[in-house]
C-alpha atoms as a PDB file:
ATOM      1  CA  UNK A   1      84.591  95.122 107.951  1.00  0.00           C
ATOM      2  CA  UNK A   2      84.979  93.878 104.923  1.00  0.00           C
ATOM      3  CA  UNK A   3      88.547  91.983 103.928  1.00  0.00           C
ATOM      4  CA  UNK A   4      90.625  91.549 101.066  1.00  0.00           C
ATOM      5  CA  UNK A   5      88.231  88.504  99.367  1.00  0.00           C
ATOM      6  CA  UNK A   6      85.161  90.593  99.939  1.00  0.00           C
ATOM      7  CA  UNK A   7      86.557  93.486  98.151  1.00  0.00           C
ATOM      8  CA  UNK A   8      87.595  91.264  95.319  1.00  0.00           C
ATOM      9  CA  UNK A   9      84.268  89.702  95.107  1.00  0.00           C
ATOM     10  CA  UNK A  10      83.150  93.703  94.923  1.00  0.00           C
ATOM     11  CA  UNK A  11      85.691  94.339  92.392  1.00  0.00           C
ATOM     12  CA  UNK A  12      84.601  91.402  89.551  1.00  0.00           C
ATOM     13  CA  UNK A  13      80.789  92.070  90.270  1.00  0.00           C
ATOM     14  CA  UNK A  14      81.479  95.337  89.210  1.00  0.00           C
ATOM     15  CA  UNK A  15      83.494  94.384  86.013  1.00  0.00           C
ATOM     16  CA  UNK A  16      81.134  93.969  83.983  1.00  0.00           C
ATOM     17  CA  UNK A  17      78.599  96.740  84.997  1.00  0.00           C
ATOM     18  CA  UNK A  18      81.291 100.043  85.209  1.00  0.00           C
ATOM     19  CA  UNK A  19      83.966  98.674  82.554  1.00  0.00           C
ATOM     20  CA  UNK A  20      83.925 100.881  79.514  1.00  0.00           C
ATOM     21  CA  UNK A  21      81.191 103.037  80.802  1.00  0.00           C
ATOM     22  CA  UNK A  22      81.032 106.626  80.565  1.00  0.00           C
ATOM     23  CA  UNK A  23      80.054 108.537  83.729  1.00  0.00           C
ATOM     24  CA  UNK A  24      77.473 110.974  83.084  1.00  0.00           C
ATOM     25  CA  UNK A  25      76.854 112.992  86.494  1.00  0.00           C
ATOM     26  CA  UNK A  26      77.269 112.109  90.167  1.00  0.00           C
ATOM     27  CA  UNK A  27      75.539 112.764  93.309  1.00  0.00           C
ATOM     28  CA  UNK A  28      76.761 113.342  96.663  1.00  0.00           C
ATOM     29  CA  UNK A  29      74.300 113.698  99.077  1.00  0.00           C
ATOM     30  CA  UNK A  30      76.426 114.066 102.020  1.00  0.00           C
ATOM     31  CA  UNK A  31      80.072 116.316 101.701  1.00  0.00           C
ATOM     32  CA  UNK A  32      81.611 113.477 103.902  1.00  0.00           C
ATOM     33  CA  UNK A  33      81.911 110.120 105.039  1.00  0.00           C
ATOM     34  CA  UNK A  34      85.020 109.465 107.100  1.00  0.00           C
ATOM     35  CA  UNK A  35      86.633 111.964 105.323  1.00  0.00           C
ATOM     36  CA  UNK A  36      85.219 115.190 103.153  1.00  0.00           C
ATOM     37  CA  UNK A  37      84.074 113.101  99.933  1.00  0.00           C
ATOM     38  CA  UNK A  38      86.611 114.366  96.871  1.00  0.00           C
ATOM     39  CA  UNK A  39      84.957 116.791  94.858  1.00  0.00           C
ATOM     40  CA  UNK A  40      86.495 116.013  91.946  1.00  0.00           C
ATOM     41  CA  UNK A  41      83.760 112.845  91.942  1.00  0.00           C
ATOM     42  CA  UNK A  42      81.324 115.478  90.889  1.00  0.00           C
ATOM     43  CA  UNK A  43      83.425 117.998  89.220  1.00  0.00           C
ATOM     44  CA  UNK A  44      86.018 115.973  87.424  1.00  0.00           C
ATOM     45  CA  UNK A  45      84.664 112.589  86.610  1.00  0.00           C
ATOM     46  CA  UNK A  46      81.512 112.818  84.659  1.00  0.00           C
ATOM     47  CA  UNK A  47      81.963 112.493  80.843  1.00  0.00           C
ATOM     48  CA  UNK A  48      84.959 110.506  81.521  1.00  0.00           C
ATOM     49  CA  UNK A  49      84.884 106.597  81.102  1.00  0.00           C
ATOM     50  CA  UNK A  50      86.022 103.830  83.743  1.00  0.00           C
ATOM     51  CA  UNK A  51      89.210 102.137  82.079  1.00  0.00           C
ATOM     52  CA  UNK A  52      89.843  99.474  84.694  1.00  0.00           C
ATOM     53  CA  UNK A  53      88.311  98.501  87.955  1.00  0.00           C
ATOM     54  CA  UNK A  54      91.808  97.929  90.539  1.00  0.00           C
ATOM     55  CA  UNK A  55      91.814  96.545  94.097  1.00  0.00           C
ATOM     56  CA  UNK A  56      94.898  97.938  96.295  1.00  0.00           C
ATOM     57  CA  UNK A  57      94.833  95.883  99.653  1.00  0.00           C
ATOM     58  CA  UNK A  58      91.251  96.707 100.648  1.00  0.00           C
ATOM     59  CA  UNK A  59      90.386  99.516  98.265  1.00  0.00           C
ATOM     60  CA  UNK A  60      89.196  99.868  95.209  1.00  0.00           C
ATOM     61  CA  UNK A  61      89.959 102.099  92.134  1.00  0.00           C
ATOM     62  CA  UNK A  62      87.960 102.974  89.207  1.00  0.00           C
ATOM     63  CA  UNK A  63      90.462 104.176  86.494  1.00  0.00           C
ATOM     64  CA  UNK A  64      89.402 107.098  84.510  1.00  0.00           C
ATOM     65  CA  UNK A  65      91.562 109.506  82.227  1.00  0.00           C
ATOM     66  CA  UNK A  66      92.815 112.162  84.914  1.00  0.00           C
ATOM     67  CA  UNK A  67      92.801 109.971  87.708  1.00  0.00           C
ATOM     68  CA  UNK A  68      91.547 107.291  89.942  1.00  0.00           C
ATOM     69  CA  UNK A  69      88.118 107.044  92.226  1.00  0.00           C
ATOM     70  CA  UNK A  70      89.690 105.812  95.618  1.00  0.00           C
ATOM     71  CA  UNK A  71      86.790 103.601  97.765  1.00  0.00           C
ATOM     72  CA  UNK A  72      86.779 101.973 101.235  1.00  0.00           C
ATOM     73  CA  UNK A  73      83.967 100.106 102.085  1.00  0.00           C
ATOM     74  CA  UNK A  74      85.166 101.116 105.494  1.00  0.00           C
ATOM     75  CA  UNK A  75      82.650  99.122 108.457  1.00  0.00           C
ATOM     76  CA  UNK A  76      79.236  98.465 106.757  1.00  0.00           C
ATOM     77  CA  UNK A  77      79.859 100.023 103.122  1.00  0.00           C
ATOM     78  CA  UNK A  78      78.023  98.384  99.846  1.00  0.00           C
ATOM     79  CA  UNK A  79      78.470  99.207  96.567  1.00  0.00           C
ATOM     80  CA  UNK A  80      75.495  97.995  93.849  1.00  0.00           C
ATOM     81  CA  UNK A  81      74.834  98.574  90.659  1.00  0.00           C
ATOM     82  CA  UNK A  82      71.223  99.742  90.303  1.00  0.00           C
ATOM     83  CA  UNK A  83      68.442 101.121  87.159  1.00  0.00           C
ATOM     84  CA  UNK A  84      68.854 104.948  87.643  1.00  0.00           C
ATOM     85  CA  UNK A  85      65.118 105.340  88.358  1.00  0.00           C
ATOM     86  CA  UNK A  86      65.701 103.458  92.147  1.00  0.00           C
ATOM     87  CA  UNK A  87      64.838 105.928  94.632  1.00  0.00           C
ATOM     88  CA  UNK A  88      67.614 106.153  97.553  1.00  0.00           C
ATOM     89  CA  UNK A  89      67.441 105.123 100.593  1.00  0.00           C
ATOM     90  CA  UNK A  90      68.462 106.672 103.903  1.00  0.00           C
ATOM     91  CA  UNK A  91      72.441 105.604 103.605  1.00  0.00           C
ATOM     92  CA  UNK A  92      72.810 105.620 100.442  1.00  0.00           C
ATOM     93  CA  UNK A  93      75.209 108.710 100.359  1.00  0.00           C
ATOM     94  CA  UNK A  94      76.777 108.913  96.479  1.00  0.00           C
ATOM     95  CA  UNK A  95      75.234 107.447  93.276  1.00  0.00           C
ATOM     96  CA  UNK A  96      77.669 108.095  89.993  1.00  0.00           C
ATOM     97  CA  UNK A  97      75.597 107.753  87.032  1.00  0.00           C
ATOM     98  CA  UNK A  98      76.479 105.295  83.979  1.00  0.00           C
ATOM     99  CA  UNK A  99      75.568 105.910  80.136  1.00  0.00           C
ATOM    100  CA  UNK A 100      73.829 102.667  80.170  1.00  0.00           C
ATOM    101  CA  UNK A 101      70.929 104.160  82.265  1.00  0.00           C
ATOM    102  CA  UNK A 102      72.430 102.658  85.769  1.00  0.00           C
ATOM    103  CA  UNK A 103      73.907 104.172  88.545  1.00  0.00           C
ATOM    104  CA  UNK A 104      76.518 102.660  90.905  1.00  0.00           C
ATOM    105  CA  UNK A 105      75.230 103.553  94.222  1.00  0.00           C
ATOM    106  CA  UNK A 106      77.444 103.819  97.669  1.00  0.00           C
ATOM    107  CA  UNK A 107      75.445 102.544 100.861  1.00  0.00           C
ATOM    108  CA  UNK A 108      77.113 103.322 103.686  1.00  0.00           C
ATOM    109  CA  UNK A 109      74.940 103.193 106.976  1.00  0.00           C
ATOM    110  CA  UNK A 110      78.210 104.051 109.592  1.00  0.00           C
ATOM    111  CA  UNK A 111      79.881 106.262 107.561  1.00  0.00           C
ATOM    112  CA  UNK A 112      83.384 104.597 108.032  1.00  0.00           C
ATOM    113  CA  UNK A 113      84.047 104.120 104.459  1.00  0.00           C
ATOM    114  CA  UNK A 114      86.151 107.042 101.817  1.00  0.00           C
ATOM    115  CA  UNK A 115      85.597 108.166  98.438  1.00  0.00           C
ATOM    116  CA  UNK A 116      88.349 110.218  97.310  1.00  0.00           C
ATOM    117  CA  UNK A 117      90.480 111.186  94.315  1.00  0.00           C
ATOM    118  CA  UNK A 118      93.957 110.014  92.884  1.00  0.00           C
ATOM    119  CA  UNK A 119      95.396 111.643  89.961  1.00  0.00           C
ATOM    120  CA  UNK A 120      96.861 110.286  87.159  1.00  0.00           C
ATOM    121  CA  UNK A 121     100.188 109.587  87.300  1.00  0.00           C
ATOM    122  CA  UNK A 122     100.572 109.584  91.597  1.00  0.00           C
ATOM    123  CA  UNK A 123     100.124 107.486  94.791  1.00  0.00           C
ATOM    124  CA  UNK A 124      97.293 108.463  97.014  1.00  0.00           C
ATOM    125  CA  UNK A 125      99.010 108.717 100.651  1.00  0.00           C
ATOM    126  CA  UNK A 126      96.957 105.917 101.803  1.00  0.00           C
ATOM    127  CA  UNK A 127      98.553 103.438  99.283  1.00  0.00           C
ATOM    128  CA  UNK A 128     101.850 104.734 100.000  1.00  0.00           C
ATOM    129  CA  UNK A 129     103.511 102.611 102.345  1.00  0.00           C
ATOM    130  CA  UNK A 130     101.497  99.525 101.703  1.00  0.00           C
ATOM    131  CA  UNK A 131     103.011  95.785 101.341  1.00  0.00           C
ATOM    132  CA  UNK A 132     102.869  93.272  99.097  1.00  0.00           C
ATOM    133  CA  UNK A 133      99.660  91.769  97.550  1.00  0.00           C
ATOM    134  CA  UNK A 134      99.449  88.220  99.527  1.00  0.00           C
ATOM    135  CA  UNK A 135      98.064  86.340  96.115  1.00  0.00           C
ATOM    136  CA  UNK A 136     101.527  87.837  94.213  1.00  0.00           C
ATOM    137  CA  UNK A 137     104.823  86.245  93.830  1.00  0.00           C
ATOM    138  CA  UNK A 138     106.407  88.929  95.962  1.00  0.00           C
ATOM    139  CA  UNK A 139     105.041  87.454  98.774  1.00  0.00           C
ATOM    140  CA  UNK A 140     106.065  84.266 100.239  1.00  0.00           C
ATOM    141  CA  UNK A 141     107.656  82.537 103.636  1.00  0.00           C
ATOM    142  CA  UNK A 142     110.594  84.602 102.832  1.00  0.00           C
ATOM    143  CA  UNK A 143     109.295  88.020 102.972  1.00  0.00           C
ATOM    144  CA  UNK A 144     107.647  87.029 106.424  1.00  0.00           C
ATOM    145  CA  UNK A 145     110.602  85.606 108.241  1.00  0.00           C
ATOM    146  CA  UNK A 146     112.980  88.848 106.892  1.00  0.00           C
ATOM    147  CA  UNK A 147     110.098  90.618 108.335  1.00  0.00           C
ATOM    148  CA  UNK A 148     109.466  89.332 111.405  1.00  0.00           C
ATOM    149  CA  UNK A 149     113.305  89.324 112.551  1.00  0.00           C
ATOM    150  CA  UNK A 150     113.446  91.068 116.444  1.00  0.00           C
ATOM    151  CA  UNK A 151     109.680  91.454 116.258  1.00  0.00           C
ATOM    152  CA  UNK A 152     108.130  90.738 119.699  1.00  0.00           C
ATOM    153  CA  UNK A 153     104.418  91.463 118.403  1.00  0.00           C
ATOM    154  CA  UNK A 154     102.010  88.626 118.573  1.00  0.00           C
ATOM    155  CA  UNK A 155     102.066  86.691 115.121  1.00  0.00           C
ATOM    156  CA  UNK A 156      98.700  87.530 114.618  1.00  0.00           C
ATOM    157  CA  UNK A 157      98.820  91.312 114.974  1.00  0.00           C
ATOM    158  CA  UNK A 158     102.213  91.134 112.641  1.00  0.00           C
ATOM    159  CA  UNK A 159     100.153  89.478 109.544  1.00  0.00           C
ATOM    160  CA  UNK A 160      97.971  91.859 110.034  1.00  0.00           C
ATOM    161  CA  UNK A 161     100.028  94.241 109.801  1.00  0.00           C
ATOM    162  CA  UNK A 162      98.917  96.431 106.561  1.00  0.00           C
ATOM    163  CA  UNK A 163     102.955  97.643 105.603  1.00  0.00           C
ATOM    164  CA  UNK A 164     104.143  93.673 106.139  1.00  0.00           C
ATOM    165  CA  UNK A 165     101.355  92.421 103.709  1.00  0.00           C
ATOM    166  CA  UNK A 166      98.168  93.947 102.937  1.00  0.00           C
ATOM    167  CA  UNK A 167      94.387  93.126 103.268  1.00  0.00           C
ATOM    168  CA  UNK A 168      94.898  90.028 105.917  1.00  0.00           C
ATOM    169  CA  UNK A 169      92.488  90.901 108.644  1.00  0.00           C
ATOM    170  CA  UNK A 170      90.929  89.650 111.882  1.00  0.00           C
ATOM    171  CA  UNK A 171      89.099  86.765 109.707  1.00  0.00           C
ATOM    172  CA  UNK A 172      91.575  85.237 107.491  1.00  0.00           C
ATOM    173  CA  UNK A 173      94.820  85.631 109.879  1.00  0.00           C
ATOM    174  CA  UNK A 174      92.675  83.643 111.988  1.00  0.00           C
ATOM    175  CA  UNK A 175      92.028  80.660 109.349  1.00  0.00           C
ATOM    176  CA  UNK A 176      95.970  80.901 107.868  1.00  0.00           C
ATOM    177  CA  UNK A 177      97.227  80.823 111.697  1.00  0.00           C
ATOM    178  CA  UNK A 178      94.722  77.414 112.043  1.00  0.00           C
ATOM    179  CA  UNK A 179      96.101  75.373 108.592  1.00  0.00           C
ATOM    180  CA  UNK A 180      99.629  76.628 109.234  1.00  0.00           C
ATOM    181  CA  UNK A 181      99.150  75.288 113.069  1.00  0.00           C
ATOM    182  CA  UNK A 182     100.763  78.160 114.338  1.00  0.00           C
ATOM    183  CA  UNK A 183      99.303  79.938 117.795  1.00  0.00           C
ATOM    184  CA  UNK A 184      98.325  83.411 117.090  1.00  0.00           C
ATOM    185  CA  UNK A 185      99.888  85.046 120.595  1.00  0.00           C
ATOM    186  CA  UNK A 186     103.386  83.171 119.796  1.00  0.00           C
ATOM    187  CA  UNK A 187     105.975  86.715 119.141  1.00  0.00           C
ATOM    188  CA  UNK A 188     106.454  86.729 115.044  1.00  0.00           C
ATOM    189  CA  UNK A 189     110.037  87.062 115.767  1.00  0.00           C
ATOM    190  CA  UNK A 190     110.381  83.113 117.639  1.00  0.00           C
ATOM    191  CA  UNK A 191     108.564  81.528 114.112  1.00  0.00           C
ATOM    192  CA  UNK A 192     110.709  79.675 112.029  1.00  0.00           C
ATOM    193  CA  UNK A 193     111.186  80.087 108.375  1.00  0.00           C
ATOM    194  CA  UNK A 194     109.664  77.007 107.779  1.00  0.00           C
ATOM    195  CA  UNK A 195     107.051  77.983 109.459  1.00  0.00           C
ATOM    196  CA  UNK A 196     106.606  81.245 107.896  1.00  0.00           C
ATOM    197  CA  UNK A 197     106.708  79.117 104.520  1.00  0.00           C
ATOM    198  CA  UNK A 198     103.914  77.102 105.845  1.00  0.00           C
ATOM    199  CA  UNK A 199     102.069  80.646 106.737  1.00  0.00           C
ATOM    200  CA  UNK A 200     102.206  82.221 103.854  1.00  0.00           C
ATOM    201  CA  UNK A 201     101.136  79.002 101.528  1.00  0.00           C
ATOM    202  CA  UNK A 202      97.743  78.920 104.095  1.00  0.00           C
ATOM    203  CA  UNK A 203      97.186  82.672 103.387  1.00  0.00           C
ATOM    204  CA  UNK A 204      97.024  82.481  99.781  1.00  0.00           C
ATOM    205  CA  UNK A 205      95.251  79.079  99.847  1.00  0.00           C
ATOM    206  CA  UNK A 206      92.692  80.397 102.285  1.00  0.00           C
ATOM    207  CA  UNK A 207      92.212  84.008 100.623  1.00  0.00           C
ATOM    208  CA  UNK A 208      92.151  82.090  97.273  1.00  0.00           C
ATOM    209  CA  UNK A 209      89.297  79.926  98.895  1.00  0.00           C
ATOM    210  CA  UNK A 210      87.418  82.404 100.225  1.00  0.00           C
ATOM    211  CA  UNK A 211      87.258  84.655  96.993  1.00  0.00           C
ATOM    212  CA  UNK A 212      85.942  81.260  95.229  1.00  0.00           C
ATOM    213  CA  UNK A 213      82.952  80.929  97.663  1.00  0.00           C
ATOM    214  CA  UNK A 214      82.269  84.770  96.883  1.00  0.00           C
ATOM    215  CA  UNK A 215      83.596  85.836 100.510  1.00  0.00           C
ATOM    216  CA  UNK A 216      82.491  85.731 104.161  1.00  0.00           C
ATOM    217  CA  UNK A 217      78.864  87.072 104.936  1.00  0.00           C
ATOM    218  CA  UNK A 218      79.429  88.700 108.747  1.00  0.00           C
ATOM    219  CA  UNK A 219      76.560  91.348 109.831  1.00  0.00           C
ATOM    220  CA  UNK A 220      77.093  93.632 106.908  1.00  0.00           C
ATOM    221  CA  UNK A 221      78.243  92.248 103.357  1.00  0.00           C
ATOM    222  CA  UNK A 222      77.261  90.799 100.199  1.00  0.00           C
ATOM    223  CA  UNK A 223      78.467  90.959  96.871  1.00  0.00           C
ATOM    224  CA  UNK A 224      77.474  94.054  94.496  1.00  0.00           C
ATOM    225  CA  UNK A 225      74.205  91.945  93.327  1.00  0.00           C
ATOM    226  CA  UNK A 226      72.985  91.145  96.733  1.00  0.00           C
ATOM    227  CA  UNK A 227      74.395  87.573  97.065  1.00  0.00           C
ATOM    228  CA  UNK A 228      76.015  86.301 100.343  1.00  0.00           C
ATOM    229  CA  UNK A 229      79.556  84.981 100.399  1.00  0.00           C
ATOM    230  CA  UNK A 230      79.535  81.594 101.532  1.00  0.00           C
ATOM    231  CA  UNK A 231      82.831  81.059 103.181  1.00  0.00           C
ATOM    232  CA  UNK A 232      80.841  81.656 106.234  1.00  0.00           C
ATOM    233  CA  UNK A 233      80.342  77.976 105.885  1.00  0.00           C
ATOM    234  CA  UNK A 234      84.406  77.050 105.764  1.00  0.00           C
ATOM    235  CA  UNK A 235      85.075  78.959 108.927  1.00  0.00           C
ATOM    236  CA  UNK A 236      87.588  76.116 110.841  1.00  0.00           C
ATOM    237  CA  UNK A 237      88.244  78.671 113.918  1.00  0.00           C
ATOM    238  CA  UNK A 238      87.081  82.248 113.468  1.00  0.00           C
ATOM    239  CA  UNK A 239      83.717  82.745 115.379  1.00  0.00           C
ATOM    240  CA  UNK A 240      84.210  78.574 117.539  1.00  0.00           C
ATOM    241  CA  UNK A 241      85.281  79.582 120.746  1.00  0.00           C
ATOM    242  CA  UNK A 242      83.927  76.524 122.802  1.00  0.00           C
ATOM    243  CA  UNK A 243      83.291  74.534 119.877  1.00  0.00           C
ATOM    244  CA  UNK A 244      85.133  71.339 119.078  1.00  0.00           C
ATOM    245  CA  UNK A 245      88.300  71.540 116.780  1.00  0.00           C
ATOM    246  CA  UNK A 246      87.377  70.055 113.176  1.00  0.00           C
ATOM    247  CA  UNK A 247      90.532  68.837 113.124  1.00  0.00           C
ATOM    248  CA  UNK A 248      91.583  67.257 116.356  1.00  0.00           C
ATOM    249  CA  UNK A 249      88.654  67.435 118.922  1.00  0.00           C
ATOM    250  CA  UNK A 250      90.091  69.873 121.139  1.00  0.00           C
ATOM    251  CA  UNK A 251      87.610  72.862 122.539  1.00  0.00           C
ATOM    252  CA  UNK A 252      88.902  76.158 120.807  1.00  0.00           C
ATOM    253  CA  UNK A 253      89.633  78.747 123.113  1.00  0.00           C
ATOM    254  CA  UNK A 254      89.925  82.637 122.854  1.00  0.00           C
ATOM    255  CA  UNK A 255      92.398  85.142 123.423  1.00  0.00           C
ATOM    256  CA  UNK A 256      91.957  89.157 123.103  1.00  0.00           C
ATOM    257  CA  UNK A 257      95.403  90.403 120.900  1.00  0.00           C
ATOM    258  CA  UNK A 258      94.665  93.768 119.765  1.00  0.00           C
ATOM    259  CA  UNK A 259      90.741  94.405 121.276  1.00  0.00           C
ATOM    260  CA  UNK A 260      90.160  91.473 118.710  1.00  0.00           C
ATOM    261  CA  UNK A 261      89.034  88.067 119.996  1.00  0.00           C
ATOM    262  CA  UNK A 262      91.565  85.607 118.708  1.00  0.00           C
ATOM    263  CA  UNK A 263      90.699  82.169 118.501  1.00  0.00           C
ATOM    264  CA  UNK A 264      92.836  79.331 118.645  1.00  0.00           C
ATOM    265  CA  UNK A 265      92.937  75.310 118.762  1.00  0.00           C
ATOM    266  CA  UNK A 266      95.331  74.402 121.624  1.00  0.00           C
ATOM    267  CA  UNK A 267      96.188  70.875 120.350  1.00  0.00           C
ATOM    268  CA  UNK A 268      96.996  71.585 116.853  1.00  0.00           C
ATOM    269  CA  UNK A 269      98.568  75.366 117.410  1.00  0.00           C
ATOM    270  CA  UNK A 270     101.804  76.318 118.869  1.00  0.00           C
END
C-alpha cells in the first residue's frame, strides 16, 4: 500500500499537471471501488477548476469551489496524468478530463482505493479523528510519550496508529524504530521520553528521506509519471530478515505484530 511519502510524491507530480485546470467532464466506468464512487465527481465537478492539490495522512484532495475530491490509492491504486486520446485499460476505472486536452486517470487493479466527495466548508468522516501530520511542529517526542502513557500495545502497532499520528505505516515505523534503536514489540507505554524524542526525530528524518528519493517502489507504485521511488535502495531493516545489520553485524530477525512481519536488529534495538 502506498504510505505517506508515496502519496506526497503523488501529490507534487500532480502539481503542476491539475493546478489551475478546469475540469471539463469525468468518467466513471465502474459505480464503485471500495466504496460507491461519489457522484458528485461526475455531476458536480466538471466546469469547476482544481484550486489546490492537499494530502491528509494518506489521501489526497483536489480543491475545487463546492468541495473537495477525496482519493485513496488504497492497495495497488495509480494516479497519471495522460493525453485524452489514451485508450483505457482494463483497471483504469475513472478518468476526469482537464481543459488542457489531458485527463487524470485512476488505475486501480484491486479495487481497494476511494474516490469520494467533501464539501466545502466540512470534514469528510474519514479525516475526522485523524492525528497530527508527522513532518509538522505539532508533532514531536512529546506528543508520543503523553500518548503512549498506560498503553500496553507493541510500539510498533502504536506509531502506527492513524489517531496518534497519521500516515506511518508498516515501512517507515519499521526504519524510525531501527535509527531510534528502539525494538518494535517493546509496550509504547515502558518507552521513555527520551526515547520517544529520539522516535519522533527518526520519523520525520526518515519520511523526509524517503519523499527526497521519490518514495519506496514495493510490487505496485510509482510516481504519477511512471518513475520508481528509490528509497527501495535505503531500506536499513524493512524486507532483511536474515540479512546482516548495516549497522552492527547482527542477523535481523522477524516478528509478526499485527499479521505484519516486523523486523528488527537484536543488537542495536531494545
Amino acid at each position: 500500500m502506498p504510505e505517506l511519502p508515496e502519496v506526497e510524491t503523488t501529490r507534487c507530480g500532480l502539481l503542476p499537471h491539475l493546478l489551475g485546470r478546469q475540469v471539463t467532464g469525468a468518467t466513471l466506468r465502474r459505480p464503485d471501488l471500495r466504496w460507491p464512487i461519489a457522484r458528485q465527481i461526475a455531476d458536480e465537478l466538471p466546469g469547476q477548476r482544481i484550486m489546490a492539490i492537499r494530502r491528509r495522512a494518506k489521501y489526497l484532495l483536489l480543491d475545487a469551489q463546492t468541495g473537495s475530491v477525496l482519493l485513496h490509492l488504497g492497495m495497488s491504486g495509480r494516479l497519471r496524468v495522460l493525453a485524452g486520446d489514451v485508450p483505457p485499460g482494463r483497471h483504469d476505472h475513472v478518468d476526469i478530463a482537464l481543459d488542457s486536452g489531458r485527463v487524470l486517470r485512476l488505475t486501480d487493479p484491486r479495487r481497494f482505493g476511494c474516490l469520494l466527495w467533501q464539501p466545502a466548508g466540512t470534514v469528510h468522516p474519514l479525516l475526522a479523528d485523524l492525528g497530527p501530520e508527522p513532518l509538522e511542529a505539532d508533532f514531536d517526542g512529546e506528543h508520543l510519550w503523553r500518548a503512549s502513557r498506560g498503553r500496553s500495545a507493541p510500539v510498533k502497532a502504536f506509531l502506527m496508529d492513524q489517531s496518534v499520528v497519521v500516515g506511518v505505516g508498516n515501512i517507515y515505523a519499521a526504519e524510525a524504530l531501527f535509527r531510534a534503536r528502539i525494538a518494535p514489540f517493546r509496550a509504547a507505554g515502558k518507552v521513555s521520553r527520551e526515547r520517544y524524542v529520539a522516535l519522533a526525530q527518526a520519523v520525520k528524518a526518515i519520511l523526509a528521506q524517503a519523499i527526497a528519493r521519490g518514495g519506496t517502489t514495493l510490487r505496485d507504485f510509482s510516481a504519477p509519471d511512471g518513475a520508481p521511488g528509490y528509497f527501495v535502495q535505503d531500506l536499513a531493516v524493512y524486507g532483511r530478515a536474515g540479512q546482516a545489520c548495516m549497522a552492527c553485524g547482527a542477523i535481523l530477525r522477524s516478528r509478526m505484530l499485527g499479521q505484519r512481519a516486523s523486523v528488527w536488529c537484536p543488537r542495536c534495538q531494545r
